[in-house]
Structures are given as C-alpha cells and as structure tokens.
C-alpha atoms as a PDB file:
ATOM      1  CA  UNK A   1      76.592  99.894 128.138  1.00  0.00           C
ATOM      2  CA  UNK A   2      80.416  99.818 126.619  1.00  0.00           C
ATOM      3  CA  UNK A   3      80.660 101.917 123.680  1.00  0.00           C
ATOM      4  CA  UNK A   4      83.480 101.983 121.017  1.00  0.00           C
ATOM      5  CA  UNK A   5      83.397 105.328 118.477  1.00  0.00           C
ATOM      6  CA  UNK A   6      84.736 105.820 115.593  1.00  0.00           C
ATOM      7  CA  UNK A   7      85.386 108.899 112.952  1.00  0.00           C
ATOM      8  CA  UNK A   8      86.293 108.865 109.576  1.00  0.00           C
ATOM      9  CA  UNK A   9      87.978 111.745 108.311  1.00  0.00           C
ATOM     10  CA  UNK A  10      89.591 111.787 105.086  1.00  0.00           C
ATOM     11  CA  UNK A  11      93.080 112.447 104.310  1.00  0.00           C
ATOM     12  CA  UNK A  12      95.636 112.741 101.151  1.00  0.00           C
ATOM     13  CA  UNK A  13      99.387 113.350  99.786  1.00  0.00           C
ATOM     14  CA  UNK A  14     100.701 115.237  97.385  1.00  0.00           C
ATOM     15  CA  UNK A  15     102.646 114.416  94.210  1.00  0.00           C
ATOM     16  CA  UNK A  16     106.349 116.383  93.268  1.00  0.00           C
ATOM     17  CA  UNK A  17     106.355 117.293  89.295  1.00  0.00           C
ATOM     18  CA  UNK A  18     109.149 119.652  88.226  1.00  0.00           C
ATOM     19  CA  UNK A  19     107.716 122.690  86.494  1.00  0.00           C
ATOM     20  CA  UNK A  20     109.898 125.388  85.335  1.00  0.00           C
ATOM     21  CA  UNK A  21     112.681 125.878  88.078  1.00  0.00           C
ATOM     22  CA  UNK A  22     109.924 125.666  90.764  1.00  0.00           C
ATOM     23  CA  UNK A  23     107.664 122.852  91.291  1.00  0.00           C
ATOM     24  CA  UNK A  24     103.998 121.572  91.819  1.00  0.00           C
ATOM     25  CA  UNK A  25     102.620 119.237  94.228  1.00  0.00           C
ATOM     26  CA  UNK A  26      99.872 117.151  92.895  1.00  0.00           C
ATOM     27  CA  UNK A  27      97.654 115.087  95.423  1.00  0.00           C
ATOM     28  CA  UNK A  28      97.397 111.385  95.109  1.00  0.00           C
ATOM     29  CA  UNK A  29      93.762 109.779  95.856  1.00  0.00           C
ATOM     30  CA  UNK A  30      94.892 108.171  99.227  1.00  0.00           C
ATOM     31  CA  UNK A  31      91.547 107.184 101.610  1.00  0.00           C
ATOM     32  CA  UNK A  32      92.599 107.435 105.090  1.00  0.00           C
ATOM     33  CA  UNK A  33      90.971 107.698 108.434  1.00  0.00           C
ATOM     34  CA  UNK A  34      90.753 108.089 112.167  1.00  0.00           C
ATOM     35  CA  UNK A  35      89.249 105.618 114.412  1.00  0.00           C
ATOM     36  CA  UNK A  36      86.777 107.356 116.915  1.00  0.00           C
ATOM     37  CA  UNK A  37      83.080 108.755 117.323  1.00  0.00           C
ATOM     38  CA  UNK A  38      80.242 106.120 115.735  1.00  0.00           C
ATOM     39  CA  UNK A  39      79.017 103.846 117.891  1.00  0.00           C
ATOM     40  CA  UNK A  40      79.086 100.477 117.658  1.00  0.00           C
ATOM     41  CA  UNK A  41      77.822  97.530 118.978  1.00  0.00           C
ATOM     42  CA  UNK A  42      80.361  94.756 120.810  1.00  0.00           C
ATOM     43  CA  UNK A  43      80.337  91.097 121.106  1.00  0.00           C
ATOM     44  CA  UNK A  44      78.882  89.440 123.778  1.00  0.00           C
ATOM     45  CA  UNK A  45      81.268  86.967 125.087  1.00  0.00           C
ATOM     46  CA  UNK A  46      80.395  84.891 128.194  1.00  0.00           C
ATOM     47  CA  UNK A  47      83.695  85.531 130.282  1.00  0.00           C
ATOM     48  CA  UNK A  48      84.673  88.858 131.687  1.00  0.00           C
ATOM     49  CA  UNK A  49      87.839  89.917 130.471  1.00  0.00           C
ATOM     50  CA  UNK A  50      89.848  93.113 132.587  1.00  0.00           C
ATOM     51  CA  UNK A  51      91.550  96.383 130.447  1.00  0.00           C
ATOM     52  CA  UNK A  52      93.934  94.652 131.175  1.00  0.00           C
ATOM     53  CA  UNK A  53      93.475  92.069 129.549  1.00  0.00           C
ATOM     54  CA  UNK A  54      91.795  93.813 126.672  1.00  0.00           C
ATOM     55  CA  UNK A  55      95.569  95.799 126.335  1.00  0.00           C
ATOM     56  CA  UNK A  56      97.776  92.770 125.821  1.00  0.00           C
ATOM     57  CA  UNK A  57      94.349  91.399 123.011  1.00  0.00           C
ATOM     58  CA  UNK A  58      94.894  94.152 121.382  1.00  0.00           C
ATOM     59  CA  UNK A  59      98.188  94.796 121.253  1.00  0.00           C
ATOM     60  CA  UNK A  60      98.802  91.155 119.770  1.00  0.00           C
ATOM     61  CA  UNK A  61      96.379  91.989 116.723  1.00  0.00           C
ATOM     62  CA  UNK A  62      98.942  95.134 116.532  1.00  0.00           C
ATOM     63  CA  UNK A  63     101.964  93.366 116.766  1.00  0.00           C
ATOM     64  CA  UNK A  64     101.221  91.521 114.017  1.00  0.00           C
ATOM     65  CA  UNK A  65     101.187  94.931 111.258  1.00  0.00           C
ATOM     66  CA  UNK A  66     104.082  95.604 109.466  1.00  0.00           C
ATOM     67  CA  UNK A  67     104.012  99.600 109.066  1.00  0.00           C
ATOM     68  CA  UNK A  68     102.678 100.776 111.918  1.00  0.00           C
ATOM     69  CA  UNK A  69     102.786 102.273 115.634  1.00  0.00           C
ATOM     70  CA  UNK A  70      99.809 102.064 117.366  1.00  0.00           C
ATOM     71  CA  UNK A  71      99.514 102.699 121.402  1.00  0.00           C
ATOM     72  CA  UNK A  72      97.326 100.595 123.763  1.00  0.00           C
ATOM     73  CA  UNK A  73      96.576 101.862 127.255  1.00  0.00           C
ATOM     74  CA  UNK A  74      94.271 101.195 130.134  1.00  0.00           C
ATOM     75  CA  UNK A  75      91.643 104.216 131.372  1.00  0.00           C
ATOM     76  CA  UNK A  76      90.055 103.300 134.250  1.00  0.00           C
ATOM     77  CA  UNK A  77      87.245 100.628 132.856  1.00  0.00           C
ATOM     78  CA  UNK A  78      88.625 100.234 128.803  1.00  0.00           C
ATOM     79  CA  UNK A  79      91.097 101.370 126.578  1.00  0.00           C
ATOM     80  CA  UNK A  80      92.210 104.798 125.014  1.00  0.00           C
ATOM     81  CA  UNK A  81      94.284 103.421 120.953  1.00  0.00           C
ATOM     82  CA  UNK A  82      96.132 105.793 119.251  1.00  0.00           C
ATOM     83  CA  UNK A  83      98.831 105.985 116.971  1.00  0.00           C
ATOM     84  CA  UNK A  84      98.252 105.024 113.116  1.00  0.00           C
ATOM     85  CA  UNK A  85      98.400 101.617 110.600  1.00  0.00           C
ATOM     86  CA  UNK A  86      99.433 101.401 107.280  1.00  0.00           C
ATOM     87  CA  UNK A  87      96.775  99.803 105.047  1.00  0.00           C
ATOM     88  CA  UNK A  88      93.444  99.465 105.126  1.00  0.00           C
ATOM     89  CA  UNK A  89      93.484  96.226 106.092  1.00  0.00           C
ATOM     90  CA  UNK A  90      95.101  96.566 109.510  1.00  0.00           C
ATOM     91  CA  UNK A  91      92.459  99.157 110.159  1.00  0.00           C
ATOM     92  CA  UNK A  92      89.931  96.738 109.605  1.00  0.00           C
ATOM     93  CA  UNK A  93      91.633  94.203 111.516  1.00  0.00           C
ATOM     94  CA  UNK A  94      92.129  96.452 114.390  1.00  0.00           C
ATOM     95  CA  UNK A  95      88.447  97.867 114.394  1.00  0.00           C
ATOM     96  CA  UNK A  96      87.397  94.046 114.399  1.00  0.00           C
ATOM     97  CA  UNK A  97      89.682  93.447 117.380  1.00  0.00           C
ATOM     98  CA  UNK A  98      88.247  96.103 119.212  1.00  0.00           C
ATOM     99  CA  UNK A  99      84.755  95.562 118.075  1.00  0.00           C
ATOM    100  CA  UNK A 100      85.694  91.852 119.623  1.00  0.00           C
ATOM    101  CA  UNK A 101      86.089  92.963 123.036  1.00  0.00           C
ATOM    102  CA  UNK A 102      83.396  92.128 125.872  1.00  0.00           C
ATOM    103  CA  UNK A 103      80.433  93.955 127.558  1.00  0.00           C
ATOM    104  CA  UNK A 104      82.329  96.091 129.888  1.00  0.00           C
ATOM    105  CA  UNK A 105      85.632  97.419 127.987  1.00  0.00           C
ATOM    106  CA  UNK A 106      84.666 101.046 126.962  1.00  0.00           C
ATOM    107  CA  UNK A 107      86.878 102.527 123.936  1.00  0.00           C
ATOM    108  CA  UNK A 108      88.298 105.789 122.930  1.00  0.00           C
ATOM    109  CA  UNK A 109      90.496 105.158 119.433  1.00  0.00           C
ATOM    110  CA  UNK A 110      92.078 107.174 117.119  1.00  0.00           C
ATOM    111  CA  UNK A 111      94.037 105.739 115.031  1.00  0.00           C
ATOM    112  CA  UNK A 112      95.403 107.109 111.663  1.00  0.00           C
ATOM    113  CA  UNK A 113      95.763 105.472 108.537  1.00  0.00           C
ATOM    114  CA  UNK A 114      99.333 106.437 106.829  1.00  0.00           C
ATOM    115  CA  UNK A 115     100.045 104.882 103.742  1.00  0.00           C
ATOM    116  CA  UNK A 116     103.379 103.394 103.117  1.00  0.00           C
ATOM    117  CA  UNK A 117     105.976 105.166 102.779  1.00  0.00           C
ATOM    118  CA  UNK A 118     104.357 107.465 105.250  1.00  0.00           C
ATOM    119  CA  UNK A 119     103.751 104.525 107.793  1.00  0.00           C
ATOM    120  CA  UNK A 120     107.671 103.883 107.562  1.00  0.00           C
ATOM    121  CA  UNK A 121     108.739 107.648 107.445  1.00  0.00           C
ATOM    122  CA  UNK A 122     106.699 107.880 110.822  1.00  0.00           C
ATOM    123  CA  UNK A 123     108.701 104.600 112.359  1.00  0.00           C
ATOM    124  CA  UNK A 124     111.931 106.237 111.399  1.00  0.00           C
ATOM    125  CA  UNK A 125     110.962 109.407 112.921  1.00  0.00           C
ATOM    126  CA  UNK A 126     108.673 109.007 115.554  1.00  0.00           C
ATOM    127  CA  UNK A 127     110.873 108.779 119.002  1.00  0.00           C
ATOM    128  CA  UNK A 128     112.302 112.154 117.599  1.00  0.00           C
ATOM    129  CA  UNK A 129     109.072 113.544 116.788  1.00  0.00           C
ATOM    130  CA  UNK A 130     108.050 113.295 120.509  1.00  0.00           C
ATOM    131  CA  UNK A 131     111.273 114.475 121.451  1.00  0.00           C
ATOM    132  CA  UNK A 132     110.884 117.700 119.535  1.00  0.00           C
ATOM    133  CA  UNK A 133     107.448 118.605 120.517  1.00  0.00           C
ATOM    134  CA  UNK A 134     107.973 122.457 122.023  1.00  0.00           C
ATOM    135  CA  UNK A 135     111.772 122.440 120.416  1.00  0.00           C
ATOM    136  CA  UNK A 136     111.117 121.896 116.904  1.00  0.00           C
ATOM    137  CA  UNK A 137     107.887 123.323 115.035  1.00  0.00           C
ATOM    138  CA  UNK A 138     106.352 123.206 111.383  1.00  0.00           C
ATOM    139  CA  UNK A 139     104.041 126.283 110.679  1.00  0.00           C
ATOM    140  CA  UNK A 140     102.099 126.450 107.056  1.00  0.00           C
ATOM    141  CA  UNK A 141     100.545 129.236 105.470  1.00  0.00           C
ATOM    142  CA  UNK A 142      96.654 127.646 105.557  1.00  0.00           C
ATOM    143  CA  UNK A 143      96.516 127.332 109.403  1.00  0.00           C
ATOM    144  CA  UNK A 144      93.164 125.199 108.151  1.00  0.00           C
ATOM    145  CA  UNK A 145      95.953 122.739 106.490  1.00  0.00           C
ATOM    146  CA  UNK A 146      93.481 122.436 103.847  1.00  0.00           C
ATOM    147  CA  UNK A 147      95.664 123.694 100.469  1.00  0.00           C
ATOM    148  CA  UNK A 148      92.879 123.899  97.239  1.00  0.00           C
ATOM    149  CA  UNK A 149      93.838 123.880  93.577  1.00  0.00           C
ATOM    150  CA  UNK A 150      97.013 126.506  92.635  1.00  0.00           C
ATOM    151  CA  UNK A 151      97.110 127.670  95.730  1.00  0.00           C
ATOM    152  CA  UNK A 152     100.964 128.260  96.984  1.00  0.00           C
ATOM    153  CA  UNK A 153     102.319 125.776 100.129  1.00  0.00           C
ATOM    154  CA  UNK A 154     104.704 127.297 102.345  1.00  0.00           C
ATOM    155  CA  UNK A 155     106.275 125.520 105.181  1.00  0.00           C
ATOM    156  CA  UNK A 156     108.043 127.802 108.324  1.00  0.00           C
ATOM    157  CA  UNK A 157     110.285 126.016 110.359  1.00  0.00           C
ATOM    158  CA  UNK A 158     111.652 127.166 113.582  1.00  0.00           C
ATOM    159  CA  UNK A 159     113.398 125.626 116.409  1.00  0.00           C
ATOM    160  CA  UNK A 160     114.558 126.283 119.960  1.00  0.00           C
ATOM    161  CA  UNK A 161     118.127 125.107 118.903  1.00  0.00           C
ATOM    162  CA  UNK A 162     120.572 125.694 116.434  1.00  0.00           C
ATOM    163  CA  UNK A 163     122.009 122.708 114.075  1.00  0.00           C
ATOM    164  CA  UNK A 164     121.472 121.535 110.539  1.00  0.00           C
ATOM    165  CA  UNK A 165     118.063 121.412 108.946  1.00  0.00           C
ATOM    166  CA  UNK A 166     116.501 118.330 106.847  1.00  0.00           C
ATOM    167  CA  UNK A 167     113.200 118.918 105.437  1.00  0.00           C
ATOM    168  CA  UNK A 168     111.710 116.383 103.252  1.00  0.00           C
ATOM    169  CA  UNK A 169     108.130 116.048 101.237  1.00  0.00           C
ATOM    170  CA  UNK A 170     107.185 112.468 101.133  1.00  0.00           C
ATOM    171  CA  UNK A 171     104.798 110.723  98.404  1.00  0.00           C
ATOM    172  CA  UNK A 172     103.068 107.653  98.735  1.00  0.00           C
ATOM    173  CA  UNK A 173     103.949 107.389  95.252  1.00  0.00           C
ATOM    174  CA  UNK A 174     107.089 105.990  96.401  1.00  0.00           C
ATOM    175  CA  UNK A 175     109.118 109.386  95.696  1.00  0.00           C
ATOM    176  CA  UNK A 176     110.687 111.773  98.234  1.00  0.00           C
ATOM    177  CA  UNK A 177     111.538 115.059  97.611  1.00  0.00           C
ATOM    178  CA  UNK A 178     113.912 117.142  99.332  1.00  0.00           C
ATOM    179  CA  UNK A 179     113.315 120.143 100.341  1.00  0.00           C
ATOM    180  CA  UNK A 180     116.343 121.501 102.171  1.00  0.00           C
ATOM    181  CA  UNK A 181     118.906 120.903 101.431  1.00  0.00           C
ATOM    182  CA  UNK A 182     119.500 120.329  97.875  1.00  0.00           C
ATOM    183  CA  UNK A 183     121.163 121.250  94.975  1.00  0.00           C
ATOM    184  CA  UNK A 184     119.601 124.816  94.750  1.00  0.00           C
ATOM    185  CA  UNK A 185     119.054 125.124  98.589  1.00  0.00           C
ATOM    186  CA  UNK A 186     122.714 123.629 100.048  1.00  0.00           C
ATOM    187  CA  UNK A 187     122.728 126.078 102.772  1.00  0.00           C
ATOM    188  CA  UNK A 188     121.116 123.735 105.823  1.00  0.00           C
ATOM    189  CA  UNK A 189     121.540 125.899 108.877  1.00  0.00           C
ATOM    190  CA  UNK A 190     118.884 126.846 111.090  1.00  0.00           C
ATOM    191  CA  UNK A 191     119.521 129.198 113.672  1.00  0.00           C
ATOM    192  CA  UNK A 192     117.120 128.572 117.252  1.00  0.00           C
ATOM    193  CA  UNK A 193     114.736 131.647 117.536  1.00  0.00           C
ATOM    194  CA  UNK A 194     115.024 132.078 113.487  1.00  0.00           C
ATOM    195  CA  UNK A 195     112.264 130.744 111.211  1.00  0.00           C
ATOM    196  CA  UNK A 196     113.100 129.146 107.979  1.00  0.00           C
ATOM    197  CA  UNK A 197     110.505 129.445 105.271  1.00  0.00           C
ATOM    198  CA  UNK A 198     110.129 127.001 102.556  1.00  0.00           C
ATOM    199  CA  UNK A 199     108.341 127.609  99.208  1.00  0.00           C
ATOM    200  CA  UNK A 200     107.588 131.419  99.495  1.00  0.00           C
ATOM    201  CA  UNK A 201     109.753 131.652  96.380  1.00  0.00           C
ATOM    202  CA  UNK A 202     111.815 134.725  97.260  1.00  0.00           C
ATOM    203  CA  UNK A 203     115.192 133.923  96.356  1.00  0.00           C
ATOM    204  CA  UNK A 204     116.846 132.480  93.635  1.00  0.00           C
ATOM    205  CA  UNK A 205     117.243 129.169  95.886  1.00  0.00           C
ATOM    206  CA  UNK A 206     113.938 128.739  96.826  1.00  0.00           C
ATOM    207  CA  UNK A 207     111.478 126.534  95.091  1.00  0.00           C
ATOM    208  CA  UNK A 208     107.950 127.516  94.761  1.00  0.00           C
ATOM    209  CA  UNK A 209     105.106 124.552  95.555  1.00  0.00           C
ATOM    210  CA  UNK A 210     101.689 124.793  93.711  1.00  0.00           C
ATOM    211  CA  UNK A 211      98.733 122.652  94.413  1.00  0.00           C
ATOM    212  CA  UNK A 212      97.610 120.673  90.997  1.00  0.00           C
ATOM    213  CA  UNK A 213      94.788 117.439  90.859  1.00  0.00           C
ATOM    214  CA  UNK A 214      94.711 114.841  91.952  1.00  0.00           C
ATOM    215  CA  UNK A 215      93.746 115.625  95.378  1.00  0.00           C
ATOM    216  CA  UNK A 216      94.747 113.570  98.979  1.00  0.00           C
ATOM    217  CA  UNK A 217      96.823 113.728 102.147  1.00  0.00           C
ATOM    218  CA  UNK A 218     100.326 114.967 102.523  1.00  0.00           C
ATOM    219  CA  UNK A 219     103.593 114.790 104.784  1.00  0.00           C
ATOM    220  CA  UNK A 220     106.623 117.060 105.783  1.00  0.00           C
ATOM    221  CA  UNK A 221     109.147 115.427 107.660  1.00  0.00           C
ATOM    222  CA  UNK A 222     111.784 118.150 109.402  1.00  0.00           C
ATOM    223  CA  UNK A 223     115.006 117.076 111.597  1.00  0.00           C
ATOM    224  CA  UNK A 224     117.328 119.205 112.838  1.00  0.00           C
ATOM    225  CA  UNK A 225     120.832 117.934 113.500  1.00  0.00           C
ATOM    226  CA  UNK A 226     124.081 118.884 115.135  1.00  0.00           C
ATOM    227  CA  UNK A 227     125.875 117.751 112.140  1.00  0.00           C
ATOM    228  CA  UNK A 228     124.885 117.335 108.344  1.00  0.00           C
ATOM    229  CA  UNK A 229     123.031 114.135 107.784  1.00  0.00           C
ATOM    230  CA  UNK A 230     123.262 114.070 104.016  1.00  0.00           C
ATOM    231  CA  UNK A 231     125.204 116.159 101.362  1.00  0.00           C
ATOM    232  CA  UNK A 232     123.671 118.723  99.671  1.00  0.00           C
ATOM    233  CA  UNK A 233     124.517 117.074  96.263  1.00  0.00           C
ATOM    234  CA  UNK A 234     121.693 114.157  96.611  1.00  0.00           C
ATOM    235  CA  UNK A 235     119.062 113.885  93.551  1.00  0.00           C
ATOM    236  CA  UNK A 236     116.419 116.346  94.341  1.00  0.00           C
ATOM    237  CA  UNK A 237     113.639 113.855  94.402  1.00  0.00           C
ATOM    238  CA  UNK A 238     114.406 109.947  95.176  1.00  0.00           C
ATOM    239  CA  UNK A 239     112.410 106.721  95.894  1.00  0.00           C
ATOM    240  CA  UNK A 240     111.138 106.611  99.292  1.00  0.00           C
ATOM    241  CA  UNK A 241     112.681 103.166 100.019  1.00  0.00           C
ATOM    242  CA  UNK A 242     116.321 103.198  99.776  1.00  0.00           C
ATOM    243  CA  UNK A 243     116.384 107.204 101.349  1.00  0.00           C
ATOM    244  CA  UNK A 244     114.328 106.396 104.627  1.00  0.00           C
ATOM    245  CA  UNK A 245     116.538 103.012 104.905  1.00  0.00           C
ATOM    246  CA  UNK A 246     119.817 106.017 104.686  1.00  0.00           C
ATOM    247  CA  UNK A 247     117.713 108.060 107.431  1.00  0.00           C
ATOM    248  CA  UNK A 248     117.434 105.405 109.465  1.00  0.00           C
ATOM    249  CA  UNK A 249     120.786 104.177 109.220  1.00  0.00           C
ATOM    250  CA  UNK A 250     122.133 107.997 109.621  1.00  0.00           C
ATOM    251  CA  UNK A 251     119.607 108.766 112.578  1.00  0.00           C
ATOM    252  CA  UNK A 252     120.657 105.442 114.032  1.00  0.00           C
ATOM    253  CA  UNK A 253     124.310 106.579 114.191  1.00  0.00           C
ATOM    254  CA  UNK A 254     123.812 109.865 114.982  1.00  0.00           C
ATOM    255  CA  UNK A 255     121.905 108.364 118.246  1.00  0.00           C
ATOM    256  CA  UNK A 256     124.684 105.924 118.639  1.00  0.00           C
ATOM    257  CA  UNK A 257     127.633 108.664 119.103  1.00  0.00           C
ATOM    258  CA  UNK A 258     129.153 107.330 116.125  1.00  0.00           C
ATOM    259  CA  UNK A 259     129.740 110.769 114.776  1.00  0.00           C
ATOM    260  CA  UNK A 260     130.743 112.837 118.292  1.00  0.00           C
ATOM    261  CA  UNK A 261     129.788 116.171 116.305  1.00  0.00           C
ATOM    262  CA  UNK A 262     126.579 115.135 115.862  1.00  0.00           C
ATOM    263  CA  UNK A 263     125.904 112.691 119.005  1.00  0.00           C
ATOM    264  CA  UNK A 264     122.043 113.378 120.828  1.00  0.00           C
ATOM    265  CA  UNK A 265     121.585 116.454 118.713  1.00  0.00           C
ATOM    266  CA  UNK A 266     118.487 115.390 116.783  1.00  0.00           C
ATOM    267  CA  UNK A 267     114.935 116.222 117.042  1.00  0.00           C
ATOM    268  CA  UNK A 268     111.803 115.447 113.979  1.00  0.00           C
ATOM    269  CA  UNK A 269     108.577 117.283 113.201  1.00  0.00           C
ATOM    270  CA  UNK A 270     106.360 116.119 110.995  1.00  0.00           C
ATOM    271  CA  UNK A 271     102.755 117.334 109.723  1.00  0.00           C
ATOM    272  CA  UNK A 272     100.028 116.346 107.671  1.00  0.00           C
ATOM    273  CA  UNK A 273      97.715 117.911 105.316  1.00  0.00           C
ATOM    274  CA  UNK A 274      95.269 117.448 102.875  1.00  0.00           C
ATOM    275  CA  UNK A 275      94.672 119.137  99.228  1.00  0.00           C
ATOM    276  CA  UNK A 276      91.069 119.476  97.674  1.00  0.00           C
ATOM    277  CA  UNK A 277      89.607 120.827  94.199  1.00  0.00           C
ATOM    278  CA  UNK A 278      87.741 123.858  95.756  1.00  0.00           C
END
C-alpha cells in the first residue's frame, strides 16, 4: 500500500527592537511546518501513472508558487519533496497534489514553510548556501536552537576562506537587520580558520541580542565575499524588500565578474531557529 507522511513541526522569527545600545529580538507568531511522517490515505485513480510521471505532476503544482524552491525527485517506486513554500496555501496545495497521486507512488516529503521575506531571502541565497556547505558555517550558543525568554543569542561564524563577512537577521515583519557590518560593527573581515562571534557583547562594537515575546521562527543569513558587498554606513535595520532586491542585484554581479575583485568569491549560510516562553 503507497503511503505519503507528513510532520508538523512548528517554527518562528524573531523581531529587532533597539534597546539601549544593544538590542532585543522579539519572536513573531509565524505557524510553519514540515511535510513528512502521518499517514495518509491517496486517491484511487483508474490509470497507472510512473514516478515519473508523478515528478513532472508535481512539479507543475510547484511551478506555479511564487516564493518558493521545492525539489522533486524519483526513488525507485515514488518520490522523495524537499525544499520549502512560502504560505500556507502552497503547502496545502502541494499536500493536495501529493495526496492526488495514484495507488503505487510512495512519498517521502519535507517541505518547509518560510514565510516571506524568508521564502525570498532563501531564493536569493540558496545556490550559495549549497555551495558553502563544509566552507562556510553558522554555530549558536543553544546547540538545541531553541532560545526561551531573555535568554542571550549568539551567532559564531567561521569559514574555510578569507573575504568579507555579511551577516543579516531577517523578520517576517518585513524588517532586516544587519548584523555585520554596520555602523557600530564596520570592520567586515573574516579570516578562514578564525571564528567571528556575534552578540556575545564584549566590545564596544558588538550588539547584544535578548529574547523578548512574542515567540516564532527565526533566520540568519551569512555570505562571505571577496570584496565588500555593501558599505558599512547602511541603516542598521531596513525593509526586507528593497535590501534582498540590492543582494540580489550585488550577488548577481559579483557572480557575473562585474567586479574582478570580487568575481566567484561568494558562499551563504543560513539557519533557522525558533524562540519559546519557557
């Protein structure tokens, strides 16, 4: 008997509010959740349809989202989905989709939901983030990456090669805030085989990040470039829109060998976690 699973898990973000030359993070209520582990039952179609075939029907309900990356491949006798969508409504779209599928086509998903503007930070981002799997690495203080009220977030970031460091904290409020570099932080270097550590609050340029209500799921976006990819001088905090359209446009030209300094030096991490009461 075919089987598709699914798991919910809950996830959040976290909110930027100044607060006395450091700053707190406050969670937004965001649901979100991955696609795989409850079984369900599948239609019962009278033709036979192939993986194959049950790849390309999928991936034309996917096609059709607007924030979104989600990954369709054939195992053997059904489908292994992956990747994440960007409302709730594409989820449920994509579960019915799969849900569609006839007696035969087993069906391993996992599929994230990410909010906009995390959907689109993650489309900006992505090919690097592959790319810097094992060069470029985000470390946090709760290995659990479960942060509860007023406790302290602190990101490490290290890297097997040396360039410029970008490290952002993006809201699904529609804010960005940026971490390195900024105003009080301008120095951007990152050295390979020396961590960076962001929030510990031990210099005069380092902000400290507190945990506050409401609670949800939240993102930290890190590149590391050859060159620079933004002045130091930018607002601290921005909307999400017009920046990630900049980071795409920069990342675009940095890929292009516009800038020779910077050409094919850049690699993304990002990370999620979630915030909770107690």
């Amino acid at each position: 008997m075919p089987r598709i699973s699914f798991t919910l898990f809950p996830t959040g973000m976290a909110r930027f509010v100044r607060c006395l030359g450091g700053a707190r993070l406050a969670a937004a209520g965001i649901a979100a959740f991955l696609l795989s582990g409850q079984t369900l039952a599948q239609s019962q179609p009278d033709t036979a349809t192939t993986p194959a075939e049950a790849v390309r029907l999928v991936s034309a309900t996917a096609g059709g989202f607007t924030c979104a990356g989600v990954t369709v491949a054939e195992t053997g006798k059904g489908l292994r989905v992956g990747g994440y969508v960007g409302t709730g409504e594409d989820a449920a779209a994509l579960k019915a989709a799969l849900t569609g599928l006839p007696p035969g086509i087993d069906v391993d998903a996992r599929v994230a939901l990410r909010p906009w503007p995390l959907c689109e930070a993650l489309g900006v981002a992505g090919p690097l983030d592959r790319q810097g799997a094992g060069t470029l690495d985000l470390a946090f203080n709760r290995p659990s990456m479960v942060y509860r009220k007023d406790e302290k977030l602190e990101v490490t970031v290290s890297a097997g090669t040396s360039g410029h460091l970008t490290v952002d904290y993006i809201d699904t409020d529609g804010s960005v805030i940026h971490m390195v570099p900024m105003r009080l932080r301008r120095d951007d270097r990152l050295e390979a085989g020396r961590p960076v550590t962001l929030g510990g609050g031990k210099s005069a340029a380092d902000r400290v990040y507190t945990i506050t209500p409401p609670y949800g799921p939240a993102m930290i976006l890190a590149l590391v470039t050859r060159a620079p990819l933004f002045p130091a001088d930018r607002e601290e905090v921005e909307p999400a829109g017009p920046y990630l359209a900049s980071l795409r446009a920069a990342l675009a030209k940095v890929e292009s060998g516009a800038n020779p300094e910077a050409d094919g030096g850049a690699v993304a991490r990002s990370a999620f976690f979630t915030t909770v009461a107690e």
